[in-house]
N, C-alpha and C. Protein backbone atom coordinates (compact mmCIF):
# COMPACT_ATOMS: atom_id res chain seq x y z
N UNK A 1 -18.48 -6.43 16.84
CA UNK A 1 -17.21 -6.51 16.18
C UNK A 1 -16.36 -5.31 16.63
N UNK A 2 -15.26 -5.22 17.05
CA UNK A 2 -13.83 -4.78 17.56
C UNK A 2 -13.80 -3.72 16.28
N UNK A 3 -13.25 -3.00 16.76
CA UNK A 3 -12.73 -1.63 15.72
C UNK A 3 -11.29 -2.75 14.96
N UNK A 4 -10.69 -3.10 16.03
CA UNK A 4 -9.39 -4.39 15.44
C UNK A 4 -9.98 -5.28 13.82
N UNK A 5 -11.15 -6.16 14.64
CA UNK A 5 -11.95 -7.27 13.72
C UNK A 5 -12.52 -6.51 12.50
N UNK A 6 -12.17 -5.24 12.74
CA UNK A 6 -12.97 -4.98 11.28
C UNK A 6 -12.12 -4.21 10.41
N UNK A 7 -11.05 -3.87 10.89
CA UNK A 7 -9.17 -3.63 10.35
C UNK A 7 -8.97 -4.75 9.95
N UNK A 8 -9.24 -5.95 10.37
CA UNK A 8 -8.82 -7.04 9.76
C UNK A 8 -9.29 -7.82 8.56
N UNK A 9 -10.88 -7.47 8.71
CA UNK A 9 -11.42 -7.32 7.95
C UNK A 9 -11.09 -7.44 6.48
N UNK A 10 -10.97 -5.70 6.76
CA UNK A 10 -11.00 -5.17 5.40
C UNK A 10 -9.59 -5.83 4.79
N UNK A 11 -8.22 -6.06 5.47
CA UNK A 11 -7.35 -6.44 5.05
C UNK A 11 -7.48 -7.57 3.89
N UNK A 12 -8.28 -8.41 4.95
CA UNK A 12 -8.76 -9.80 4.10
C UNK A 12 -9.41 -9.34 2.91
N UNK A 13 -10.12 -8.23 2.33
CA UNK A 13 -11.03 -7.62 1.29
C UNK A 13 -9.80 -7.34 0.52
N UNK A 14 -8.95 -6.77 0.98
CA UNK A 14 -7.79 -6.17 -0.13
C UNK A 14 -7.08 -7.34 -0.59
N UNK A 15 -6.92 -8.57 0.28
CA UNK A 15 -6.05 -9.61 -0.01
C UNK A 15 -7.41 -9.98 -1.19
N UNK A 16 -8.65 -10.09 -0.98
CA UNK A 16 -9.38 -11.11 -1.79
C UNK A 16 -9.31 -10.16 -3.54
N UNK A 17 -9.02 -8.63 -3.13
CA UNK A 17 -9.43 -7.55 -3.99
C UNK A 17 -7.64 -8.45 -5.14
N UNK A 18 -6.67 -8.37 -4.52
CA UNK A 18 -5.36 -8.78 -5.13
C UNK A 18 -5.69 -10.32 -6.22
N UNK A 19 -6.50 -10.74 -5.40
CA UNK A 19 -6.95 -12.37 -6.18
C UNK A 19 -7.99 -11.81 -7.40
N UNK A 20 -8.85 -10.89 -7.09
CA UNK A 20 -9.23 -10.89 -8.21
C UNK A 20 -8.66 -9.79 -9.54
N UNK A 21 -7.63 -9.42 -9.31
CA UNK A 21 -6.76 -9.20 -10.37
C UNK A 21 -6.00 -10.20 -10.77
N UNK A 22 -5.56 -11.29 -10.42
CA UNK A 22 -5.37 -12.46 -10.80
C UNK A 22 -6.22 -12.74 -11.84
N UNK A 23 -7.37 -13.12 -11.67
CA UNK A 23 -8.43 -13.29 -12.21
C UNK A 23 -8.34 -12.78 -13.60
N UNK A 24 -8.74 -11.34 -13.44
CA UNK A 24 -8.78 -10.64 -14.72
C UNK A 24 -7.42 -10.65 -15.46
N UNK A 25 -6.01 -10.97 -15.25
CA UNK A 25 -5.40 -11.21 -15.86
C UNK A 25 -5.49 -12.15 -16.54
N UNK A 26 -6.03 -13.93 -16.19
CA UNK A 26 -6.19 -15.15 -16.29
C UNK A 26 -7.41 -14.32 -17.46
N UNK A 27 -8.05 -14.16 -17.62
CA UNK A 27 -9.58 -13.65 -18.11
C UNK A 27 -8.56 -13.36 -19.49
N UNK A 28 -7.98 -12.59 -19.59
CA UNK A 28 -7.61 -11.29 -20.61
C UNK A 28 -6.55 -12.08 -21.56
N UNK A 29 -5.63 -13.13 -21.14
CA UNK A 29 -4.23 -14.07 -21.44
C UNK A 29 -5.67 -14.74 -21.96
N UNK A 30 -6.59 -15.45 -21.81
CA UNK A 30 -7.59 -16.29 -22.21
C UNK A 30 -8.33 -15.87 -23.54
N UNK A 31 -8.47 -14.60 -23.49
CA UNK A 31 -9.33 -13.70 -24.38
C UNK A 31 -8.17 -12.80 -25.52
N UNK A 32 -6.86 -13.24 -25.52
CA UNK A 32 -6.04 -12.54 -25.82
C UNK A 32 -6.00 -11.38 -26.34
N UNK A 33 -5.86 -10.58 -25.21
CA UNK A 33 -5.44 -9.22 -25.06
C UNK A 33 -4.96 -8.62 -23.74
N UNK A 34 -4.54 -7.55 -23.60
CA UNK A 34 -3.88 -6.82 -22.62
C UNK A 34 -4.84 -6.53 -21.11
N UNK A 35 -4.40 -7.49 -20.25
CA UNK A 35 -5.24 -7.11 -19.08
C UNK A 35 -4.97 -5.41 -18.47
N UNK A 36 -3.85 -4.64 -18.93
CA UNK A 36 -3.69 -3.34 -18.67
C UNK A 36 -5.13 -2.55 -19.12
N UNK A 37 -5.77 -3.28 -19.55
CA UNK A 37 -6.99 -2.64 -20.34
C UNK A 37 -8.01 -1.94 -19.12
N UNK A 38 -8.22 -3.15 -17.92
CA UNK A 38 -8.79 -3.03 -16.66
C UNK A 38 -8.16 -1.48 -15.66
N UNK A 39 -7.29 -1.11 -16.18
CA UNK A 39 -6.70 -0.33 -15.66
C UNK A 39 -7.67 1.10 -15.42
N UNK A 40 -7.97 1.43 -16.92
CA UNK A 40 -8.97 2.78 -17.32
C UNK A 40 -9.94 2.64 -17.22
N UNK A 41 -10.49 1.18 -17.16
CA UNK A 41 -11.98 0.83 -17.44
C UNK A 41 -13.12 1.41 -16.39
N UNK A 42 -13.81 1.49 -16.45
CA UNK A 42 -14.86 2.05 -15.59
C UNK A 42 -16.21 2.03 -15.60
N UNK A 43 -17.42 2.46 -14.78
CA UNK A 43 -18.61 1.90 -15.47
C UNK A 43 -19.82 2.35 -15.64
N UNK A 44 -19.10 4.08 -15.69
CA UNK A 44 -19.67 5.07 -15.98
C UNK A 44 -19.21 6.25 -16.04
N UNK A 45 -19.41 6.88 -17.08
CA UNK A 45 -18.12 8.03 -17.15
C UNK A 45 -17.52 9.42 -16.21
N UNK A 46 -18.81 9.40 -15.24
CA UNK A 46 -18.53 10.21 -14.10
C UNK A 46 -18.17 9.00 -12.73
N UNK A 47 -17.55 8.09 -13.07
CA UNK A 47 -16.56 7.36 -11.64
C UNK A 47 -15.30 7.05 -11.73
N UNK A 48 -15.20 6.96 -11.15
CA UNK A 48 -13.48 6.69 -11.19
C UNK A 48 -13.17 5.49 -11.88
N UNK A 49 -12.21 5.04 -12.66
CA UNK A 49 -11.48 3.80 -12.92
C UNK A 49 -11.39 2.76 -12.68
N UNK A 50 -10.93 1.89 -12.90
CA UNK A 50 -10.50 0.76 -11.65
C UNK A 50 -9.32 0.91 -10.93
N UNK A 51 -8.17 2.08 -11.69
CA UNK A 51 -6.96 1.95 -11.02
C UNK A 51 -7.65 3.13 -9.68
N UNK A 52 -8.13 4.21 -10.03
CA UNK A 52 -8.49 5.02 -8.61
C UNK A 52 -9.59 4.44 -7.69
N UNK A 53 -10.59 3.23 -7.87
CA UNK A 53 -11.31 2.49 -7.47
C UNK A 53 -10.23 1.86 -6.03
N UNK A 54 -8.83 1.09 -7.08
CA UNK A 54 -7.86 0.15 -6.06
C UNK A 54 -7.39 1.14 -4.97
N UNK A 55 -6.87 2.79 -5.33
CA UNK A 55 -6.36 3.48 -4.87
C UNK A 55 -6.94 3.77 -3.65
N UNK A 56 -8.09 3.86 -3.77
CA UNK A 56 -9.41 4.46 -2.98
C UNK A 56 -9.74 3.60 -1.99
N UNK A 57 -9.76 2.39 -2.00
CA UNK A 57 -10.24 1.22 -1.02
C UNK A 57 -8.97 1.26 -0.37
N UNK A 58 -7.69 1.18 -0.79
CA UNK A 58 -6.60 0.83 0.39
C UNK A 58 -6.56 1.83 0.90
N UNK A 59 -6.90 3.15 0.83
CA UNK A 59 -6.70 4.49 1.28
C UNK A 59 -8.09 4.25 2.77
N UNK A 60 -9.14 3.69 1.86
CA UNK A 60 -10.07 3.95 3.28
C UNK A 60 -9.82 2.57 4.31
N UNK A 61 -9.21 1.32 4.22
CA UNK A 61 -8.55 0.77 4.86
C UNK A 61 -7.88 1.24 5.50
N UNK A 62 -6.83 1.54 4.81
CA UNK A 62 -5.11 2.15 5.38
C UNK A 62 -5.53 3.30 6.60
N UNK A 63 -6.74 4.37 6.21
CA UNK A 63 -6.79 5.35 6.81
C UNK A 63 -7.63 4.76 8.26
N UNK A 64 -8.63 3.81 8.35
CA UNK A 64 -9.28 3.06 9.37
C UNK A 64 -8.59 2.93 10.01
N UNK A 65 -7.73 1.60 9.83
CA UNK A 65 -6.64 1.45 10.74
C UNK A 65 -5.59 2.14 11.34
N UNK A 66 -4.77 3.25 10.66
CA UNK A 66 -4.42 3.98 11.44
C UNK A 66 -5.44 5.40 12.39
N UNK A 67 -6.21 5.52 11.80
CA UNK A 67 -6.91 6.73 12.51
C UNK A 67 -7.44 6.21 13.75
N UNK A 68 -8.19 4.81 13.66
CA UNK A 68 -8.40 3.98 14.82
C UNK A 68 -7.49 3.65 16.17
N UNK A 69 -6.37 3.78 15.54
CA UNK A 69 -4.92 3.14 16.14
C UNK A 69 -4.17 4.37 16.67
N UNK A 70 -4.75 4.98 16.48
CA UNK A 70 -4.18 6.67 16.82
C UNK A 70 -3.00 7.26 15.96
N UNK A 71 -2.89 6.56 14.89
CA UNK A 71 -1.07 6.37 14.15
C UNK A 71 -1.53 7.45 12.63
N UNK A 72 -0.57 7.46 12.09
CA UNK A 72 -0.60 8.39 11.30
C UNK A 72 -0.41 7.14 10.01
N UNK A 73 -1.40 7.73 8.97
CA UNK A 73 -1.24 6.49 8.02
C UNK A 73 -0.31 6.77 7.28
N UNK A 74 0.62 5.86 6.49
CA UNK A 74 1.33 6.05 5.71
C UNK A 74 0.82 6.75 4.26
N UNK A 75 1.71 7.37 3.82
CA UNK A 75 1.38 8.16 2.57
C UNK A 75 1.48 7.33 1.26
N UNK A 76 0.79 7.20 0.44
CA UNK A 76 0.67 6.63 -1.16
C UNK A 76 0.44 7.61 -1.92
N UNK A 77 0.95 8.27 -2.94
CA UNK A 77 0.74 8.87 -3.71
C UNK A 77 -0.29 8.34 -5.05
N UNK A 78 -1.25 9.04 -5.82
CA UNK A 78 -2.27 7.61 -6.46
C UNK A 78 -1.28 7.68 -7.68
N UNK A 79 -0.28 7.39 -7.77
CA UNK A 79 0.92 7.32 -9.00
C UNK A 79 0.54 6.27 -9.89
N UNK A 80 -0.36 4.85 -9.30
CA UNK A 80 -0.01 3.86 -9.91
C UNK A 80 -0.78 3.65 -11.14
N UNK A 81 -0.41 2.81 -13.02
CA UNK A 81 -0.73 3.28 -13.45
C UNK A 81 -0.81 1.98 -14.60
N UNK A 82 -0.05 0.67 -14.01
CA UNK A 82 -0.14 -0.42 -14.63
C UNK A 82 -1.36 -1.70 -13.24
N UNK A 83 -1.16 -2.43 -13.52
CA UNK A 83 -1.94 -3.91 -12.34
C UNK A 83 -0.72 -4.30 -11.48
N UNK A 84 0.63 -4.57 -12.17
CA UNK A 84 1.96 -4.87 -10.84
C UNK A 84 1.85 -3.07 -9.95
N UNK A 85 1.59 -2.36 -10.66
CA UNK A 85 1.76 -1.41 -9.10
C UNK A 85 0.65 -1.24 -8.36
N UNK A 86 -0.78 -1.43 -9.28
CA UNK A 86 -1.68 -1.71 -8.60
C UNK A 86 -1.30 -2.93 -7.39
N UNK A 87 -1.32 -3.78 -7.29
CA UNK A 87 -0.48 -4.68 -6.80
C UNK A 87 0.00 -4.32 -5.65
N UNK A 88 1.11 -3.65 -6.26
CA UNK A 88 1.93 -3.16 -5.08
C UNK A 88 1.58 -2.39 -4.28
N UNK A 89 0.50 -1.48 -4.80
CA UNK A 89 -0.60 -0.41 -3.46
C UNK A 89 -1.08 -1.50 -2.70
N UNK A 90 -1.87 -2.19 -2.81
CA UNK A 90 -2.61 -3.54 -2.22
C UNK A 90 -1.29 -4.07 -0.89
N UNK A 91 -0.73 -4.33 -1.97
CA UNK A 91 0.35 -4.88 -0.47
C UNK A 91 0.53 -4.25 0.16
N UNK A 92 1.31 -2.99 -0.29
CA UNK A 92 2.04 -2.17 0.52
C UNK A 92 0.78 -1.85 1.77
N UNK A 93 -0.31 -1.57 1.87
CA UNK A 93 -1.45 -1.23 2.34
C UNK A 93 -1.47 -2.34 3.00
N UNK A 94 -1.55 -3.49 2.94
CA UNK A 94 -2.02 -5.17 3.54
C UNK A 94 -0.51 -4.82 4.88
N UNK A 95 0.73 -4.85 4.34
CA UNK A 95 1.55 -5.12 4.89
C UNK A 95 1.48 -4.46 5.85
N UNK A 96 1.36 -2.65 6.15
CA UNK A 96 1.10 -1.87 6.76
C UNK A 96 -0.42 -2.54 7.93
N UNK A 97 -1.19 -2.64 7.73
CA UNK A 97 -2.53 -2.93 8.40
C UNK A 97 -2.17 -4.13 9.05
N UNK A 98 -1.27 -5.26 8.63
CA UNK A 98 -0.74 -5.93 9.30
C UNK A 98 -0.05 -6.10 10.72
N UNK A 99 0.64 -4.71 11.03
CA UNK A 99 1.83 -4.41 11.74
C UNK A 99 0.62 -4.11 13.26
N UNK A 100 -0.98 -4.11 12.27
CA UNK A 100 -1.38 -3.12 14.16
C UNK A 100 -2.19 -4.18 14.72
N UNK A 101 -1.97 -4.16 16.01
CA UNK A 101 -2.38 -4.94 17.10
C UNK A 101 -3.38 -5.01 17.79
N UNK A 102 -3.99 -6.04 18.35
CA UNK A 102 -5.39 -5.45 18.72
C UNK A 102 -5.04 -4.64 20.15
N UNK A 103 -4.06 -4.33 20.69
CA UNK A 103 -3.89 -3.16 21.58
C UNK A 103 -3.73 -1.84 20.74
N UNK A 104 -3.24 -1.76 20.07
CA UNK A 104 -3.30 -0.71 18.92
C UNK A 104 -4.74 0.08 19.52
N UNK A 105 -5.75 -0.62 19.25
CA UNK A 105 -7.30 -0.12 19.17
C UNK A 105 -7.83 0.10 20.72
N UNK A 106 -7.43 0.44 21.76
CA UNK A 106 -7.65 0.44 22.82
C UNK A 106 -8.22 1.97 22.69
N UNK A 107 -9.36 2.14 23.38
CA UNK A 107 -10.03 3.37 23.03
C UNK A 107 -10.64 3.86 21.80
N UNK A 108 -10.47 2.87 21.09
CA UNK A 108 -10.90 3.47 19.67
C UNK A 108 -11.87 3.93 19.10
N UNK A 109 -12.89 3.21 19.99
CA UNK A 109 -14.66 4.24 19.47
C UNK A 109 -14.83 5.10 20.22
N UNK A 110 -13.85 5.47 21.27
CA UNK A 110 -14.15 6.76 21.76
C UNK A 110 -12.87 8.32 21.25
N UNK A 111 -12.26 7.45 20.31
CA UNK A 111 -10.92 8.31 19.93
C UNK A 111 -11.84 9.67 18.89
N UNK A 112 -11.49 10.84 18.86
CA UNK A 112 -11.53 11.54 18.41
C UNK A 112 -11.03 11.68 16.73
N UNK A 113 -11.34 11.26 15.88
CA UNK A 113 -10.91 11.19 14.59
C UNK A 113 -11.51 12.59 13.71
N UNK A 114 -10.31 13.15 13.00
CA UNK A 114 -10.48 14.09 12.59
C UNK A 114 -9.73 14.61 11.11
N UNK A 115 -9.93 13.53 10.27
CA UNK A 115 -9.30 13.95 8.66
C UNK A 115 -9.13 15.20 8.55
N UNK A 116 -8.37 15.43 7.45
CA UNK A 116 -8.07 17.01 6.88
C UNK A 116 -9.47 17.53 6.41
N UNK A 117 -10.01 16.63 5.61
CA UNK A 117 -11.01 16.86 4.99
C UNK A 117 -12.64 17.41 5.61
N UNK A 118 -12.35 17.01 7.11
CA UNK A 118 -13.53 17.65 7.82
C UNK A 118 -13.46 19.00 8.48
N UNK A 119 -11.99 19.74 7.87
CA UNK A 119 -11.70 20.84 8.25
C UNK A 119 -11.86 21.46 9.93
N UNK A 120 -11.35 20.44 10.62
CA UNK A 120 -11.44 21.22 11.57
C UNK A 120 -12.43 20.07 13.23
N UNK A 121 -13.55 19.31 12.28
CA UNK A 121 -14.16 18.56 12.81
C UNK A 121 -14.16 17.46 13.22
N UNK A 122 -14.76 16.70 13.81
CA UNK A 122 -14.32 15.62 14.55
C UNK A 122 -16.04 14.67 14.60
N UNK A 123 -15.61 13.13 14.37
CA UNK A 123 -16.47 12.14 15.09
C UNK A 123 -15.60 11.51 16.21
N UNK A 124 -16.45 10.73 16.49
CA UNK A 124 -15.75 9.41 17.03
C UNK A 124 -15.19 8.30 16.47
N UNK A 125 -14.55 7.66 16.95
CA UNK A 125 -13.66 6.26 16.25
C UNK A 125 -14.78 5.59 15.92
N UNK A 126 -15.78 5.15 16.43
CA UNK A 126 -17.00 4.27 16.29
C UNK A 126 -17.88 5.02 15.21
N UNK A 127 -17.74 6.25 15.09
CA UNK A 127 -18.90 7.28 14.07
C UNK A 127 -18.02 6.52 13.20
N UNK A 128 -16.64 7.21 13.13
CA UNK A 128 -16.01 6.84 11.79
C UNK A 128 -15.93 5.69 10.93
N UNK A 129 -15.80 4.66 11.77
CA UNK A 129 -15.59 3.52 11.66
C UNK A 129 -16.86 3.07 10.71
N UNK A 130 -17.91 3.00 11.14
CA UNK A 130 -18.94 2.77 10.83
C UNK A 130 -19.98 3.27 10.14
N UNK A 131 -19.96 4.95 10.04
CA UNK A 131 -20.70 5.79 9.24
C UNK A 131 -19.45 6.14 7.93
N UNK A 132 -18.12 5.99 8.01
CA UNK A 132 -17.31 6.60 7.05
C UNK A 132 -16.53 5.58 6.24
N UNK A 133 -15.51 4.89 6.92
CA UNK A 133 -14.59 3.87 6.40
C UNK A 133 -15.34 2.78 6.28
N UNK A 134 -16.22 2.12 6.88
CA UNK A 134 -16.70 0.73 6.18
C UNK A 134 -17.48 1.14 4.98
N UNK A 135 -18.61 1.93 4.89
CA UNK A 135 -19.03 2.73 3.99
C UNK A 135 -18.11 3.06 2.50
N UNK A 136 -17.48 3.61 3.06
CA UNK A 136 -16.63 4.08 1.93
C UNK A 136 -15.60 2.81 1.23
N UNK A 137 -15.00 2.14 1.37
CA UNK A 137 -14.36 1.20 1.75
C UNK A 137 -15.00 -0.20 0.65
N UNK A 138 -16.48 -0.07 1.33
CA UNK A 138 -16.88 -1.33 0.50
C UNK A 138 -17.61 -0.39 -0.92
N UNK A 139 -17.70 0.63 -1.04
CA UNK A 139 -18.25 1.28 -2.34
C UNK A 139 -17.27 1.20 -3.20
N UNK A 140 -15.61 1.55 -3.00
CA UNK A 140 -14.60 1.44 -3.82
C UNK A 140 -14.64 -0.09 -4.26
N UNK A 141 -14.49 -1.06 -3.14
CA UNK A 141 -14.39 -2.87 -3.36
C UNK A 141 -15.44 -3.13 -3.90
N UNK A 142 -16.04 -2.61 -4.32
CA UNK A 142 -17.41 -3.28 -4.77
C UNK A 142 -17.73 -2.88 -6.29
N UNK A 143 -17.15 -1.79 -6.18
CA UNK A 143 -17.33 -0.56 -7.82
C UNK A 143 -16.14 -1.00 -8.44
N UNK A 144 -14.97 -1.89 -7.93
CA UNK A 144 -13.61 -2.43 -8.49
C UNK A 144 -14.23 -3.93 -9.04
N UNK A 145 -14.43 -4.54 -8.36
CA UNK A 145 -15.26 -5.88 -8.09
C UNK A 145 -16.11 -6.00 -9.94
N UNK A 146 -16.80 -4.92 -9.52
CA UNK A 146 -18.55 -4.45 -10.60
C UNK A 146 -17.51 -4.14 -11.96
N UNK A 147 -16.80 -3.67 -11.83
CA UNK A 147 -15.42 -3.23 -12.97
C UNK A 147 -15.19 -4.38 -13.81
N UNK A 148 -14.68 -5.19 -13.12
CA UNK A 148 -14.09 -6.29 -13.56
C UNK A 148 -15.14 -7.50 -14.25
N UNK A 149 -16.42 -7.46 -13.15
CA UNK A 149 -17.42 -8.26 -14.04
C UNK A 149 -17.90 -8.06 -15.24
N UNK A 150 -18.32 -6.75 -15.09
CA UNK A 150 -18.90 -5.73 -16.33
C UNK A 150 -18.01 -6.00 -17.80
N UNK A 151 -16.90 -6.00 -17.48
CA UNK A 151 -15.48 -6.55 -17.97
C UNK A 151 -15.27 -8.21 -18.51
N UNK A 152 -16.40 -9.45 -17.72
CA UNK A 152 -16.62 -10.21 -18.45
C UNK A 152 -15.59 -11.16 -17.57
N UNK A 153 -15.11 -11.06 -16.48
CA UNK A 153 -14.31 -11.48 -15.46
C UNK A 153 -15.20 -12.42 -15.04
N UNK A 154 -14.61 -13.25 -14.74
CA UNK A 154 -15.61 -14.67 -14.24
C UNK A 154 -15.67 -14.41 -12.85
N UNK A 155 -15.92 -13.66 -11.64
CA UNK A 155 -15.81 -13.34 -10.20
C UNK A 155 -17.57 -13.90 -10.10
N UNK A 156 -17.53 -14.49 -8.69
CA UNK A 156 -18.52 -14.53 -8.01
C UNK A 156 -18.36 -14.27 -6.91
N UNK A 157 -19.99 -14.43 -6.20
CA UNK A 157 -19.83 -14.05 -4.44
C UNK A 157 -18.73 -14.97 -3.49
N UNK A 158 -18.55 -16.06 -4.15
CA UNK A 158 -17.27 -16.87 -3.33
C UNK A 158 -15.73 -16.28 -3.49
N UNK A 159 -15.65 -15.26 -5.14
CA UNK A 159 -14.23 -14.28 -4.58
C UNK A 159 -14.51 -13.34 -3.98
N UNK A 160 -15.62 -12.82 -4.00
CA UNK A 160 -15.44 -11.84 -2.91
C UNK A 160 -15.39 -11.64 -1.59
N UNK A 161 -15.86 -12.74 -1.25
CA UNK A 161 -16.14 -13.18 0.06
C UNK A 161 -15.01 -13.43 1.03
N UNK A 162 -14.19 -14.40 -0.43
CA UNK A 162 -13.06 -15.18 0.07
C UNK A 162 -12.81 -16.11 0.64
N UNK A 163 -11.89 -16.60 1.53
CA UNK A 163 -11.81 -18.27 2.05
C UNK A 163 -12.69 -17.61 3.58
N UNK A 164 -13.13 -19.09 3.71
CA UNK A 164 -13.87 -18.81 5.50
C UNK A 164 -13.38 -19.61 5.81
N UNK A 165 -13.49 -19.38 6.97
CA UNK A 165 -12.28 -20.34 8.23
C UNK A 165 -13.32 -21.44 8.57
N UNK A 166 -13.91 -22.89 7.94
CA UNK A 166 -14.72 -23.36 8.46
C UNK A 166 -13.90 -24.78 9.18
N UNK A 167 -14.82 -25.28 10.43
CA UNK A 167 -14.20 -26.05 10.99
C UNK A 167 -15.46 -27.24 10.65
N UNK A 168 -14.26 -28.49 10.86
CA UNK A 168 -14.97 -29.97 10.69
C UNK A 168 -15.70 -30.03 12.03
């Protein structure tokens, strides 16, 4: 799999991640009460939320694809604090990951990637890719996912998965 195919990937994870806030809204209008509830919820008191869970997955997306792409990722501040801006991180993130090309990724497991956070250090596009952002990436989608069930959300392995492209 392409450093590209797996930018694309994850896109598709954030689009499936957007459906299942659908979900838990449908869940909560059903159960009458405030799906804003999903917001704080969490599923253990030393992890993050579900809103820094959403924050966190488009960030290690967003950051894949551009660090891969050689581009500088766009900035999100984690401001958001209801499910429509949750929302709107998701897109804004989808829309962005959208724009890159599979020329974009030309060189990419051999690109030098080097976050703030490694002070100074460096893997490769392929280290990263694969030891950092998919890693990281599916722990947020998965701990958002685990949120929402725990929560009583009707999700199975077919939303998370999402649609597959099957042919007749």
């Amino acid at each position: 799999m392409t450093a590209f195919d797996t930018v694309t990937h994850l896109t598709k994870m954030l689009d499936n991640l957007d459906q299942w806030i659908d979900l838990a809204i449908a869940h909560a209008e059903k159960k009458k009460f405030s799906p804003e509830v999903y917001v704080a919820a969490r599923l253990a008191p030393d992890q993050y939320d579900f809103a820094r869970q959403i924050q966190s997955a488009c960030d290690a997306a967003k950051f894949a694809g551009a660090y891969l792409a050689g581009q500088t990722a766009p900035s999100h501040p984690d401001t958001e604090k209801t499910l429509p801006e949750l929302r709107a991180r998701i897109k804004t993130c989808t829309t962005y990951m959208k724009t890159l090309m599979a020329s974009d990724f030309a060189g990419a497991e051999e690109r030098r990637v080097s976050p703030k956070w490694m002070g100074g250090k460096w893997v490769t596009g392929s280290d990263y890719l694969n030891q950092i952002a998919v890693p990281n990436f599916y722990f947020h989608a998965t701990t958002a996912y685990s949120i929402l069930r725990h929560n009583g959300v009707e999700l199975g392995k077919s939303q998370f998965m999402g649609a597959i492209p099957m042919n007749a």
